[in-house]
PDB file of N, CA and C in Angstrom:
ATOM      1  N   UNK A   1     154.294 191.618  94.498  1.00  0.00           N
ATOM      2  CA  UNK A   1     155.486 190.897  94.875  1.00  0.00           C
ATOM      3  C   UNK A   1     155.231 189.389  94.971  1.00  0.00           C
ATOM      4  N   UNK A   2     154.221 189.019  95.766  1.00  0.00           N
ATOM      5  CA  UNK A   2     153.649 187.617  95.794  1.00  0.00           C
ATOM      6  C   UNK A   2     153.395 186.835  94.215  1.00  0.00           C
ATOM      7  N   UNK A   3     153.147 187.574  93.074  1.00  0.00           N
ATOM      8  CA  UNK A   3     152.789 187.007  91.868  1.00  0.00           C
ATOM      9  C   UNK A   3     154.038 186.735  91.161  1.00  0.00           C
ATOM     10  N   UNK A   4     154.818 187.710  91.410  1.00  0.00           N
ATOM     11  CA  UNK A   4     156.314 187.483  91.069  1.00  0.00           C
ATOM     12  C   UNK A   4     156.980 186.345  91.741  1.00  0.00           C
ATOM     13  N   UNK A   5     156.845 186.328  92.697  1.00  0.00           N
ATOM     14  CA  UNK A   5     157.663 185.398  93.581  1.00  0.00           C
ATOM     15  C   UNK A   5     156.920 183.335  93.077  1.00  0.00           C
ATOM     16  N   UNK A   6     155.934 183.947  93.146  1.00  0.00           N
ATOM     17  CA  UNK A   6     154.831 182.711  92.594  1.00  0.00           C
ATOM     18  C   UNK A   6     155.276 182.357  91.020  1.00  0.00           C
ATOM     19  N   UNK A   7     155.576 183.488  90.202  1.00  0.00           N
ATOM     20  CA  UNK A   7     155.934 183.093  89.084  1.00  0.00           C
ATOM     21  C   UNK A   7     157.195 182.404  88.895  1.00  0.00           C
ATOM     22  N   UNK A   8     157.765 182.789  89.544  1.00  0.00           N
ATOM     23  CA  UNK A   8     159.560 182.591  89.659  1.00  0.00           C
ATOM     24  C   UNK A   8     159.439 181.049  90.569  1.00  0.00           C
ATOM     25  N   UNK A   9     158.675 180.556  91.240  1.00  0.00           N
ATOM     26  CA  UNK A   9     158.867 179.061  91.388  1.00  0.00           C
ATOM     27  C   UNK A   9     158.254 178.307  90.796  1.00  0.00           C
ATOM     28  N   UNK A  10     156.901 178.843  89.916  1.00  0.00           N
ATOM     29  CA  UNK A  10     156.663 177.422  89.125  1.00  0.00           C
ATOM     30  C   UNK A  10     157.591 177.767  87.777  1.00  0.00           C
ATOM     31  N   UNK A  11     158.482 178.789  87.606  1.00  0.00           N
ATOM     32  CA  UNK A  11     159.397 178.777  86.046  1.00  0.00           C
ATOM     33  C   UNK A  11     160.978 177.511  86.534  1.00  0.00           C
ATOM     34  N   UNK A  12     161.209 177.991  87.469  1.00  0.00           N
ATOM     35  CA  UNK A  12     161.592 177.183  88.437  1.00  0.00           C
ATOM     36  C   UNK A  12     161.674 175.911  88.519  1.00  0.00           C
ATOM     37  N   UNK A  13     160.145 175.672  88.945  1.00  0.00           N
ATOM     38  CA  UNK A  13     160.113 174.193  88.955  1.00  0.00           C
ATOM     39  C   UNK A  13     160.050 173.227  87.609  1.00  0.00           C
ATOM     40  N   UNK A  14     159.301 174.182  86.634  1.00  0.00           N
ATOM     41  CA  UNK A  14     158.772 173.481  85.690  1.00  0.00           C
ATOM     42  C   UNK A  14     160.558 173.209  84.744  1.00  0.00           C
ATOM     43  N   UNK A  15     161.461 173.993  84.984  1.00  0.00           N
ATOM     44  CA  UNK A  15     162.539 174.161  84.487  1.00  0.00           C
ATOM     45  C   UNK A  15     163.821 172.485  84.994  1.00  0.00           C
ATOM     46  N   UNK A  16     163.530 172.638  86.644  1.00  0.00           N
ATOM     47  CA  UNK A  16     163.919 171.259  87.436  1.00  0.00           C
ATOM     48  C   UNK A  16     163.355 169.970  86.596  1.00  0.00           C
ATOM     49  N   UNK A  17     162.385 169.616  86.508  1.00  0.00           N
ATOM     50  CA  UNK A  17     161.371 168.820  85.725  1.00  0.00           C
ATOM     51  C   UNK A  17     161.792 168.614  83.844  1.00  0.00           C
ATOM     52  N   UNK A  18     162.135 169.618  83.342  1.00  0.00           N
ATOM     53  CA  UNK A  18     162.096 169.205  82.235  1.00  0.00           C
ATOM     54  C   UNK A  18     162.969 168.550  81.374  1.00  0.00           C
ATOM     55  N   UNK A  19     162.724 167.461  80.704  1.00  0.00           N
ATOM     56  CA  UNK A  19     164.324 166.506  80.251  1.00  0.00           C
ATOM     57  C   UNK A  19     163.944 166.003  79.203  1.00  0.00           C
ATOM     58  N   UNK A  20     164.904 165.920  78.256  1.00  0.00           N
ATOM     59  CA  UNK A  20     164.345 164.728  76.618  1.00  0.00           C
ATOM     60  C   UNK A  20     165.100 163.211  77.257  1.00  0.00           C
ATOM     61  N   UNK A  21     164.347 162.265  77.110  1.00  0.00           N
ATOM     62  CA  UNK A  21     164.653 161.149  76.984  1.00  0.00           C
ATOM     63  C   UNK A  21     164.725 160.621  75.652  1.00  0.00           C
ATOM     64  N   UNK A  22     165.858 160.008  75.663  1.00  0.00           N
ATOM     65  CA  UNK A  22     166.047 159.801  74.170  1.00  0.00           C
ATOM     66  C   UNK A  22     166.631 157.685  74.360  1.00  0.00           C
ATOM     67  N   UNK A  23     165.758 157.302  73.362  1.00  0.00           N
ATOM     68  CA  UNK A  23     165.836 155.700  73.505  1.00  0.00           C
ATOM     69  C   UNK A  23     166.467 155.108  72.171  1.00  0.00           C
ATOM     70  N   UNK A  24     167.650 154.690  72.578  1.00  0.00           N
ATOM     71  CA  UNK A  24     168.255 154.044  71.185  1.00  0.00           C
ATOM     72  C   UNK A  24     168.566 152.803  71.080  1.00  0.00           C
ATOM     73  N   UNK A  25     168.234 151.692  70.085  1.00  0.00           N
ATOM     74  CA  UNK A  25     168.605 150.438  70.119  1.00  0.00           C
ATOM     75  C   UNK A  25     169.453 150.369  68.720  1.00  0.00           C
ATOM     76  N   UNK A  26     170.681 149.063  68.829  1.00  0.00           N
ATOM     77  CA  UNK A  26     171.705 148.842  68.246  1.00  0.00           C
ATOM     78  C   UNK A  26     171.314 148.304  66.928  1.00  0.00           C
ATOM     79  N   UNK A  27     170.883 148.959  66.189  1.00  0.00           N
ATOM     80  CA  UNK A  27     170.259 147.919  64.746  1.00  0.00           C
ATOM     81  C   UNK A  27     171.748 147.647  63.795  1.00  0.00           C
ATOM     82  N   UNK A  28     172.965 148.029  64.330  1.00  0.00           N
ATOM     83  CA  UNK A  28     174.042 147.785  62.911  1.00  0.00           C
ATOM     84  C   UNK A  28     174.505 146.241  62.808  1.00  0.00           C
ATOM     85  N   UNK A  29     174.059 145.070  63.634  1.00  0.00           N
ATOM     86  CA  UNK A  29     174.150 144.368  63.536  1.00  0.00           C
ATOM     87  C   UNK A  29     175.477 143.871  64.075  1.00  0.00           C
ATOM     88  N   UNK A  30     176.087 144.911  64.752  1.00  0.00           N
ATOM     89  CA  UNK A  30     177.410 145.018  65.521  1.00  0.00           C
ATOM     90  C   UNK A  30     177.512 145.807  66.872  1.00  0.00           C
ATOM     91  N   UNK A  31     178.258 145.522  67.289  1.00  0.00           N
ATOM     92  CA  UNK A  31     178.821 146.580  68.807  1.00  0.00           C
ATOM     93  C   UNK A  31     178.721 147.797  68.636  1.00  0.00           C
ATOM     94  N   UNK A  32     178.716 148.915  69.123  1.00  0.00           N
ATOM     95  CA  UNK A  32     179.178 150.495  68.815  1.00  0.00           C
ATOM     96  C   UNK A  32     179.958 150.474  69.996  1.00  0.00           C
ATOM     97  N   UNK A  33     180.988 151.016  69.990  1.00  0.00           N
ATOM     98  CA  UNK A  33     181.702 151.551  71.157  1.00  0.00           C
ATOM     99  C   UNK A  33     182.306 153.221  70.618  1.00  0.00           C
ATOM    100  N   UNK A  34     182.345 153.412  71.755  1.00  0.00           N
ATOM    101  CA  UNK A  34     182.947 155.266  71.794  1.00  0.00           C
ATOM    102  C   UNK A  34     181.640 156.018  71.075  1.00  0.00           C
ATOM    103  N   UNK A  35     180.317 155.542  71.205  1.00  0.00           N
ATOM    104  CA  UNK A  35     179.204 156.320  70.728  1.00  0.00           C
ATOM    105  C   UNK A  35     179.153 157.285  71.111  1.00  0.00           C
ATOM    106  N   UNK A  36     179.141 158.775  70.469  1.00  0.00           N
ATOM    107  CA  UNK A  36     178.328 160.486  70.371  1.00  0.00           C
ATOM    108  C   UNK A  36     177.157 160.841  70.663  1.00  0.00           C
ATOM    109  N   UNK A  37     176.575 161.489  70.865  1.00  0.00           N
ATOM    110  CA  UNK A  37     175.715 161.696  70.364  1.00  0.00           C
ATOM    111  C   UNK A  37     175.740 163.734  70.313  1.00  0.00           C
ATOM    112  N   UNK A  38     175.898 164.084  68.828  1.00  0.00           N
ATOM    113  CA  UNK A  38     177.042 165.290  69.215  1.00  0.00           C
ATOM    114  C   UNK A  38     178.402 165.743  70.150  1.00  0.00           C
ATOM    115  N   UNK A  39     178.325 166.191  71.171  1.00  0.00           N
ATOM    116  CA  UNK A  39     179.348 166.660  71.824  1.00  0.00           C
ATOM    117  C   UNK A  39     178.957 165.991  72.925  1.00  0.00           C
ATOM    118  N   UNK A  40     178.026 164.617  73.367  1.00  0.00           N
ATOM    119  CA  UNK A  40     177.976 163.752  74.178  1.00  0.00           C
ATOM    120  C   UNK A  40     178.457 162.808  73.975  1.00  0.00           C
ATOM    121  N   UNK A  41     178.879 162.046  75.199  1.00  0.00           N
ATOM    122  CA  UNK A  41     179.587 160.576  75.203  1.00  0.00           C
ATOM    123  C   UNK A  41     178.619 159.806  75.614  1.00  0.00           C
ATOM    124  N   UNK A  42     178.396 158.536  74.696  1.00  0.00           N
ATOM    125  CA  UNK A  42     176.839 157.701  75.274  1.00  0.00           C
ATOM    126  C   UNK A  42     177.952 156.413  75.621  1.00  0.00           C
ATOM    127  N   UNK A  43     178.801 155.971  74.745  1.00  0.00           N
ATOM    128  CA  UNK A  43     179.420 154.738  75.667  1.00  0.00           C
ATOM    129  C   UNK A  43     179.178 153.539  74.607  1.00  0.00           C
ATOM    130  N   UNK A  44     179.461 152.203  74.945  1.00  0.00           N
ATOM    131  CA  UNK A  44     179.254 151.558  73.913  1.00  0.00           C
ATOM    132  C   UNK A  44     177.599 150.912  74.210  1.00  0.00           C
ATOM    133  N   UNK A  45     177.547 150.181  73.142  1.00  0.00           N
ATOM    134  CA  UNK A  45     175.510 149.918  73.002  1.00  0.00           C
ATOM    135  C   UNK A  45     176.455 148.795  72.641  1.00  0.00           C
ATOM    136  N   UNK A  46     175.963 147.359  73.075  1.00  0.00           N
ATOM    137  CA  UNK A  46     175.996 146.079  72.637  1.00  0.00           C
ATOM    138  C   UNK A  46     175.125 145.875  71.182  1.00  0.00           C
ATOM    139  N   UNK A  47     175.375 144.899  70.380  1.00  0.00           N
ATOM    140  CA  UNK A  47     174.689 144.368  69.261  1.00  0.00           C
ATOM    141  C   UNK A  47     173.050 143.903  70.005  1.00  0.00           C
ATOM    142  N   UNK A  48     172.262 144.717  69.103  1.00  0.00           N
ATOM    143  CA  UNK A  48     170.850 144.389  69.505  1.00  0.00           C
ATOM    144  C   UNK A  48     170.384 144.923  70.990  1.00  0.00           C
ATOM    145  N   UNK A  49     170.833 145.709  71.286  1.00  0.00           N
ATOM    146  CA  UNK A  49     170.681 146.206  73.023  1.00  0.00           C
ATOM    147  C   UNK A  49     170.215 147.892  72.532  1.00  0.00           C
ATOM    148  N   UNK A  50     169.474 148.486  73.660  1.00  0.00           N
ATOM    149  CA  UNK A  50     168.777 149.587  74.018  1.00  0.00           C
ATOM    150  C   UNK A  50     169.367 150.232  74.738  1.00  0.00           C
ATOM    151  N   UNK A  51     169.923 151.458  74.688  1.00  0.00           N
ATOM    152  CA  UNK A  51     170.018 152.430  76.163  1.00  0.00           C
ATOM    153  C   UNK A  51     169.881 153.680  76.128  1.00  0.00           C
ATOM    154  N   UNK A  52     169.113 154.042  77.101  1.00  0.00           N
ATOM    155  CA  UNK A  52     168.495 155.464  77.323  1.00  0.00           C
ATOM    156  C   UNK A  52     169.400 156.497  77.616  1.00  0.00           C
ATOM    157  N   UNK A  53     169.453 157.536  76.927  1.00  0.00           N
ATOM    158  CA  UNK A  53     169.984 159.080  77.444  1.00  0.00           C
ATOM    159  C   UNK A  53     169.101 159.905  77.733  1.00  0.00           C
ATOM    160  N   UNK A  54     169.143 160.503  79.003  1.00  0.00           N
ATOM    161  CA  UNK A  54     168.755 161.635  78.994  1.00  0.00           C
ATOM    162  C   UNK A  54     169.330 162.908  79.234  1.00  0.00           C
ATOM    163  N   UNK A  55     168.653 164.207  78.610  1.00  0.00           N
ATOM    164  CA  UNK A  55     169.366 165.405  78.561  1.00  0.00           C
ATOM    165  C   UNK A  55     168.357 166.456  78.797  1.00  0.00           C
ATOM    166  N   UNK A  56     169.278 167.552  79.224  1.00  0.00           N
ATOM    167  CA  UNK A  56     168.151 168.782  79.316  1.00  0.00           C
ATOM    168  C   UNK A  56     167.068 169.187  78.037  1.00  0.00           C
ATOM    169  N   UNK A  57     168.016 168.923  77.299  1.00  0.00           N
ATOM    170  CA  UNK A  57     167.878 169.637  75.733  1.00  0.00           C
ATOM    171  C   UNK A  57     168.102 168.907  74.619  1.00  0.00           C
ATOM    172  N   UNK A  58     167.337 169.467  73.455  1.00  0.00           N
ATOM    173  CA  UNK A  58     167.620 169.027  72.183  1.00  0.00           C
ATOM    174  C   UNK A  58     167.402 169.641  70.984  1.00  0.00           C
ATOM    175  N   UNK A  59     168.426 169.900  70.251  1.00  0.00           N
ATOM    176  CA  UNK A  59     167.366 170.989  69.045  1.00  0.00           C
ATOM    177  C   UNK A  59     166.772 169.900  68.166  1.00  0.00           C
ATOM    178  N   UNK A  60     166.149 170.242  67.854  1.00  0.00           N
ATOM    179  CA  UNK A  60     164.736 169.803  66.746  1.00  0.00           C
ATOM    180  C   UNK A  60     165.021 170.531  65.385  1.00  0.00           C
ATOM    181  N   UNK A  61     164.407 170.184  64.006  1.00  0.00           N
ATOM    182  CA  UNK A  61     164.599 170.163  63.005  1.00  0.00           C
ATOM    183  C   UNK A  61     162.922 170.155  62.296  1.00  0.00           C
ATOM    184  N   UNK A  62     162.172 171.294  62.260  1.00  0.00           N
ATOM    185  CA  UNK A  62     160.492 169.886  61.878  1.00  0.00           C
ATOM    186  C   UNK A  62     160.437 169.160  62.763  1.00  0.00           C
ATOM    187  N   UNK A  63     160.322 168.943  64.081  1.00  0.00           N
ATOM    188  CA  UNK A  63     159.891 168.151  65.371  1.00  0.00           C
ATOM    189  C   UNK A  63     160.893 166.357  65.223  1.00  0.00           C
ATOM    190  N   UNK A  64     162.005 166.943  64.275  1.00  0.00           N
ATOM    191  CA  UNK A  64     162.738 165.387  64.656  1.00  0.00           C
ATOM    192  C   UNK A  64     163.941 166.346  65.011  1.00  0.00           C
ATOM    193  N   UNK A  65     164.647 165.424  66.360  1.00  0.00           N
ATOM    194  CA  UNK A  65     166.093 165.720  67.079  1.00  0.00           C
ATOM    195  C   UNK A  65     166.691 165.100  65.643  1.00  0.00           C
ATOM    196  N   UNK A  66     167.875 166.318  66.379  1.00  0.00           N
ATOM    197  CA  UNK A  66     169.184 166.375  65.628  1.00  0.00           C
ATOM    198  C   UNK A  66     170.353 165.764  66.420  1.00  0.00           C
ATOM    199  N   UNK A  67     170.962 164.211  65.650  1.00  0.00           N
ATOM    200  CA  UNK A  67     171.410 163.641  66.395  1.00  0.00           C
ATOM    201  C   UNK A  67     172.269 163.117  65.631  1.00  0.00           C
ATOM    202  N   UNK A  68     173.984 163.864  65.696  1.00  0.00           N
ATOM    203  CA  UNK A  68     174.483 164.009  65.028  1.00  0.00           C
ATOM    204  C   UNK A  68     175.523 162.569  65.757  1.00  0.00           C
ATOM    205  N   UNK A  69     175.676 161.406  64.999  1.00  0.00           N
ATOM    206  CA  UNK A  69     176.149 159.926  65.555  1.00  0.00           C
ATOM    207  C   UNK A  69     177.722 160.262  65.201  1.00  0.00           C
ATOM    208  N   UNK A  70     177.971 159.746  66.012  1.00  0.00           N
ATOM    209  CA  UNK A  70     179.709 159.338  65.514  1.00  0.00           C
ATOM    210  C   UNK A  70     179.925 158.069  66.718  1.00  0.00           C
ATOM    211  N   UNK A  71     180.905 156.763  66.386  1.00  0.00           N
ATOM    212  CA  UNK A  71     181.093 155.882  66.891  1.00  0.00           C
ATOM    213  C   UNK A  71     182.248 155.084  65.941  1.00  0.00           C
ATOM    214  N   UNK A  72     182.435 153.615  67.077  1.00  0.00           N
ATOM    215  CA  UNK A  72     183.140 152.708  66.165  1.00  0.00           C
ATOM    216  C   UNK A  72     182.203 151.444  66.025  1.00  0.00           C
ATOM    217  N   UNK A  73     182.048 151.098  64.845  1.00  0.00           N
ATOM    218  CA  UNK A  73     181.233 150.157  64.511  1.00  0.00           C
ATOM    219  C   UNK A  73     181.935 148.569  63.749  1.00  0.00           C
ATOM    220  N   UNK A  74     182.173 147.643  64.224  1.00  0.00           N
ATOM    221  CA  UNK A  74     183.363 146.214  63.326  1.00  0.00           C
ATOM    222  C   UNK A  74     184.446 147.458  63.351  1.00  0.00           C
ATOM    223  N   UNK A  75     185.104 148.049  64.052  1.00  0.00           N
ATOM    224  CA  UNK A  75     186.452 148.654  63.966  1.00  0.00           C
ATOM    225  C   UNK A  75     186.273 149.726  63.061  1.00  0.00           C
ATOM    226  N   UNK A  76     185.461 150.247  62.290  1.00  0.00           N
ATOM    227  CA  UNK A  76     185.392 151.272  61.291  1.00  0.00           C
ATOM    228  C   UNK A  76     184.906 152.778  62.136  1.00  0.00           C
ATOM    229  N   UNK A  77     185.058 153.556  61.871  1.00  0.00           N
ATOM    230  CA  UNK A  77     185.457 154.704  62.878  1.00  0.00           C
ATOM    231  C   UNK A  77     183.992 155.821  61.939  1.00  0.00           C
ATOM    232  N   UNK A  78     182.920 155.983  62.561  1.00  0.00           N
ATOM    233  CA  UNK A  78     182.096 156.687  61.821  1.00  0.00           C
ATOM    234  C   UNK A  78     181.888 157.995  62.086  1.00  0.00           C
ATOM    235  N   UNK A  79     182.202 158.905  61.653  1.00  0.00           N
ATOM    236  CA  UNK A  79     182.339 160.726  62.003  1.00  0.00           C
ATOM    237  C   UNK A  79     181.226 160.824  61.596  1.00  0.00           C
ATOM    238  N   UNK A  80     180.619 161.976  62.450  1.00  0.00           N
ATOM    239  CA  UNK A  80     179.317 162.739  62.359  1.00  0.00           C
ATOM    240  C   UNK A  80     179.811 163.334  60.758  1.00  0.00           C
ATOM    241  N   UNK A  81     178.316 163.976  60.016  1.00  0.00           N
ATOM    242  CA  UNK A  81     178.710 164.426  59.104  1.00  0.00           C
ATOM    243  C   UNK A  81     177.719 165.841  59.485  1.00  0.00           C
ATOM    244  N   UNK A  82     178.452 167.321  59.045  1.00  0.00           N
ATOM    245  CA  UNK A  82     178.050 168.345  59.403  1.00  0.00           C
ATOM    246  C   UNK A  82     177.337 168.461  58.057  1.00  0.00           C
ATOM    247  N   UNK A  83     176.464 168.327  58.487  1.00  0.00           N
ATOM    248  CA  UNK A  83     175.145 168.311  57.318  1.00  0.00           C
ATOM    249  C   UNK A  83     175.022 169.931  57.246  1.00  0.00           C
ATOM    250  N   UNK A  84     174.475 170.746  56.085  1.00  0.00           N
ATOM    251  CA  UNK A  84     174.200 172.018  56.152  1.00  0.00           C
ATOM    252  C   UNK A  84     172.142 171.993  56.797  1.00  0.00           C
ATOM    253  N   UNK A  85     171.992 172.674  57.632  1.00  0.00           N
ATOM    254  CA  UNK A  85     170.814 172.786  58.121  1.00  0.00           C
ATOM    255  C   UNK A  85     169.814 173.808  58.152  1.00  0.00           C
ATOM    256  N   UNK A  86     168.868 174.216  57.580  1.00  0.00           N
ATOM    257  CA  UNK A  86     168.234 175.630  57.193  1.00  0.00           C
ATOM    258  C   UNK A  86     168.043 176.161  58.359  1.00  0.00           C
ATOM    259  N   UNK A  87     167.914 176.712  59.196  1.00  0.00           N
ATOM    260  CA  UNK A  87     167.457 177.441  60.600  1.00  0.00           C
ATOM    261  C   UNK A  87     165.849 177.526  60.631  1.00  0.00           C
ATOM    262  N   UNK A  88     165.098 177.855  59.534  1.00  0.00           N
ATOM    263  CA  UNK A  88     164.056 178.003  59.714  1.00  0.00           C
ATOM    264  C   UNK A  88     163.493 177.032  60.836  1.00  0.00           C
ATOM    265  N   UNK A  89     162.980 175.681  60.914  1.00  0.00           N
ATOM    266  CA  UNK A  89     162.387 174.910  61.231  1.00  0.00           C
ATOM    267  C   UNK A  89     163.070 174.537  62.591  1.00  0.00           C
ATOM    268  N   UNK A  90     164.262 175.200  62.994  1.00  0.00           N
ATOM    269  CA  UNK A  90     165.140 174.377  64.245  1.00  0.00           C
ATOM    270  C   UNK A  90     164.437 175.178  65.131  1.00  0.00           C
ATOM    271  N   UNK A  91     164.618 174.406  66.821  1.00  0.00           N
ATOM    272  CA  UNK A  91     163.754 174.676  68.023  1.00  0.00           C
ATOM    273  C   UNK A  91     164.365 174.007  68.577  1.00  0.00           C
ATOM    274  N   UNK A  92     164.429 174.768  70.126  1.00  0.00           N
ATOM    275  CA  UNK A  92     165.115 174.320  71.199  1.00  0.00           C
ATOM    276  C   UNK A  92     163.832 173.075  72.242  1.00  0.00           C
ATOM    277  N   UNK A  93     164.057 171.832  72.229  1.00  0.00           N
ATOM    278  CA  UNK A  93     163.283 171.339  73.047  1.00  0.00           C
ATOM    279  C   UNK A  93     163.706 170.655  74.464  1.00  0.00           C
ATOM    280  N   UNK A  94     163.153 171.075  75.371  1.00  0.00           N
ATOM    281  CA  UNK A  94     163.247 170.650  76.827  1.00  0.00           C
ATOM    282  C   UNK A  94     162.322 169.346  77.242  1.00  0.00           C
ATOM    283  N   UNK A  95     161.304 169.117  76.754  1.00  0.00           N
ATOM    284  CA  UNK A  95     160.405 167.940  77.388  1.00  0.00           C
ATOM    285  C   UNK A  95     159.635 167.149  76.041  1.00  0.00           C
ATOM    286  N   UNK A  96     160.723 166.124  75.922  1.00  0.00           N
ATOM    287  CA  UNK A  96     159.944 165.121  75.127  1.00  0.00           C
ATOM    288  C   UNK A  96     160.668 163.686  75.405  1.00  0.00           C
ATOM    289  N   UNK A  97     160.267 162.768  74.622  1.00  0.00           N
ATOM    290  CA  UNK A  97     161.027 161.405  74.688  1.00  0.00           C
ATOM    291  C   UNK A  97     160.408 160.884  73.061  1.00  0.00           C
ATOM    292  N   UNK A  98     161.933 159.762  72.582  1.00  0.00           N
ATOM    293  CA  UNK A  98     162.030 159.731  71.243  1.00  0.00           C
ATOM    294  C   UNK A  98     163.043 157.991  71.245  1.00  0.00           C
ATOM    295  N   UNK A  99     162.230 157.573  70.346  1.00  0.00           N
ATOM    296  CA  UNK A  99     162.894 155.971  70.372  1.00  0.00           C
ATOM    297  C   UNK A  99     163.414 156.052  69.457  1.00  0.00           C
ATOM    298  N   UNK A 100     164.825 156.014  68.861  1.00  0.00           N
ATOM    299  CA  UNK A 100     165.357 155.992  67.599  1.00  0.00           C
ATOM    300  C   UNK A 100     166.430 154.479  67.316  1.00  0.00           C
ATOM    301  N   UNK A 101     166.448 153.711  66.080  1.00  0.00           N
ATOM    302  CA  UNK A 101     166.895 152.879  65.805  1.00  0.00           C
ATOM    303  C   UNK A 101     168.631 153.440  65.391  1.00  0.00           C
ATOM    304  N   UNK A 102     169.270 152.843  65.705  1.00  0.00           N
ATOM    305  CA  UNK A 102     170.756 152.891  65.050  1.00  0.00           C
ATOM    306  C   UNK A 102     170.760 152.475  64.287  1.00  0.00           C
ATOM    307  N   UNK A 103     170.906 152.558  62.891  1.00  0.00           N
ATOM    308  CA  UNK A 103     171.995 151.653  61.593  1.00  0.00           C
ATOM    309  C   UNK A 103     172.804 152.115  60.723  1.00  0.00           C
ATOM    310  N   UNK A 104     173.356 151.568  60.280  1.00  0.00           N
ATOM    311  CA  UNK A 104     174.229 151.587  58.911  1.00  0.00           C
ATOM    312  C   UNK A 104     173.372 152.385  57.966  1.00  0.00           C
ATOM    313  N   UNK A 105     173.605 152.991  57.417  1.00  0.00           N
ATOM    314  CA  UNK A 105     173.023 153.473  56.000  1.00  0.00           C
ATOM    315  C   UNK A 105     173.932 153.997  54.782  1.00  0.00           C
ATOM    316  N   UNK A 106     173.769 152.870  53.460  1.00  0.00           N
ATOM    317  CA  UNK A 106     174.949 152.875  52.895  1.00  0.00           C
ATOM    318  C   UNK A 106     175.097 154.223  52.011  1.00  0.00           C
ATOM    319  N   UNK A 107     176.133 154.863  51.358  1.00  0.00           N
ATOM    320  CA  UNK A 107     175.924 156.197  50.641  1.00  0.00           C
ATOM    321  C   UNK A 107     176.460 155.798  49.641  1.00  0.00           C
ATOM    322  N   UNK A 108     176.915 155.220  48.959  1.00  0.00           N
ATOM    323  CA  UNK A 108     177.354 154.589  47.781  1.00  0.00           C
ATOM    324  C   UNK A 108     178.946 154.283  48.037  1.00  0.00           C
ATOM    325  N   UNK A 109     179.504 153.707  46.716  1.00  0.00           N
ATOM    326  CA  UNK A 109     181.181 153.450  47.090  1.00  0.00           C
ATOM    327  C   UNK A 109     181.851 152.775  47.990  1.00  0.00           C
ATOM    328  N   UNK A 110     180.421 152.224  48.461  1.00  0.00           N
ATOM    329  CA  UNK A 110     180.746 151.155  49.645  1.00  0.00           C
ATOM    330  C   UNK A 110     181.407 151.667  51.025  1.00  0.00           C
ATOM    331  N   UNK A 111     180.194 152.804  50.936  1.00  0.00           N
ATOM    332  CA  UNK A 111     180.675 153.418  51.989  1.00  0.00           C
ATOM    333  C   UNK A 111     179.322 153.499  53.047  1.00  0.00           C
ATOM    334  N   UNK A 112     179.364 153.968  54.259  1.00  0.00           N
ATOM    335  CA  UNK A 112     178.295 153.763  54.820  1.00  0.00           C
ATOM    336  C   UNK A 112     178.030 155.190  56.113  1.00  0.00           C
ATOM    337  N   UNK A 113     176.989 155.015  56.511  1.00  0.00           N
ATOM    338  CA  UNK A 113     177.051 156.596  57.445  1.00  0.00           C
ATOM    339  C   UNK A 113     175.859 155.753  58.550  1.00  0.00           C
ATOM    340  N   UNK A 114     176.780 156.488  59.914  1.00  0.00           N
ATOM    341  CA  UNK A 114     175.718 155.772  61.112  1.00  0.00           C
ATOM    342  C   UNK A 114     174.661 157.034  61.331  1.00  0.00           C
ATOM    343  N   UNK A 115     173.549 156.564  61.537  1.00  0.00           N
ATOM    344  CA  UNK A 115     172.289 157.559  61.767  1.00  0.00           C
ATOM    345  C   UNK A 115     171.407 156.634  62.636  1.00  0.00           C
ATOM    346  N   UNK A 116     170.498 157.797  63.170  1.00  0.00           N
ATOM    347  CA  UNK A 116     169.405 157.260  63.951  1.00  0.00           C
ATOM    348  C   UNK A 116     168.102 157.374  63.270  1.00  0.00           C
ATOM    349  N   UNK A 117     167.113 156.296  62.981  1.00  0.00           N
ATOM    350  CA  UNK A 117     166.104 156.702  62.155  1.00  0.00           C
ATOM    351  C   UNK A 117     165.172 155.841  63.152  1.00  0.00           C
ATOM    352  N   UNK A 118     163.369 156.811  62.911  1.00  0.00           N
ATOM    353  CA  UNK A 118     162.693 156.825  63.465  1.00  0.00           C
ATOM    354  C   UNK A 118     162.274 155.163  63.322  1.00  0.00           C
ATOM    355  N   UNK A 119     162.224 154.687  64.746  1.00  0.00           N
ATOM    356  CA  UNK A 119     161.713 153.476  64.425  1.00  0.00           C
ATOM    357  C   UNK A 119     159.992 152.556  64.407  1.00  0.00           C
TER     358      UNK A 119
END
């Protein structure tokens, strides 16, 4: 009973404790306001400014988060794009921290897609 009970507070604790910090700075050379980050609200990021989220969770992809952006960037309105994703390689992660750059990245047609890339 004691090993059980012992198990059940360090799953417990270690569970209280565990969080992804996730660090993003504004590389589009503009404001973001109404920033995502999936089905999260991060808020606006000033031009050239940093701000931290943290969350319980994150799925992973090959050990990079999946961080699906949507925002407004110079007034242009950027929707996540539901990328198709293999399952193999995805994983649920609870304890890490990850600095990712914001920018523009153009797709042709003069069109452009907001993403976070490793900085």
């Amino acid at each position: 009973m004691k090993l059980i009970f012992s198990t059940l507070i360090v799953l417990f604790s270690s569970t209280l404790s565990a969080q992804v910090k996730i660090e993003l700075k504004n590389n589009t050379g503009q404001r973001i306001v109404s920033l995502m980050i999936g089905n999260t609200f991060v808020g606006t990021i000033e031009k050239d400014a940093t701000k931290t989220i943290i969350t319980p969770k994150i799925v992973c992809d090959s050990g990079k988060p999946i961080l699906n952006l949507s925002g407004i960037v110079g007034g242009r309105n950027y929707k996540k794009k539901n990328n198709p994703i293999c399952g193999t390689f995805l994983k649920t992660v609870t304890k890490a921290e990850y600095k990712r750059d914001i920018v523009l990245v153009p797709i042709g047609n003069g069109e452009n897609i907001l993403v976070a890339k490793e900085n």
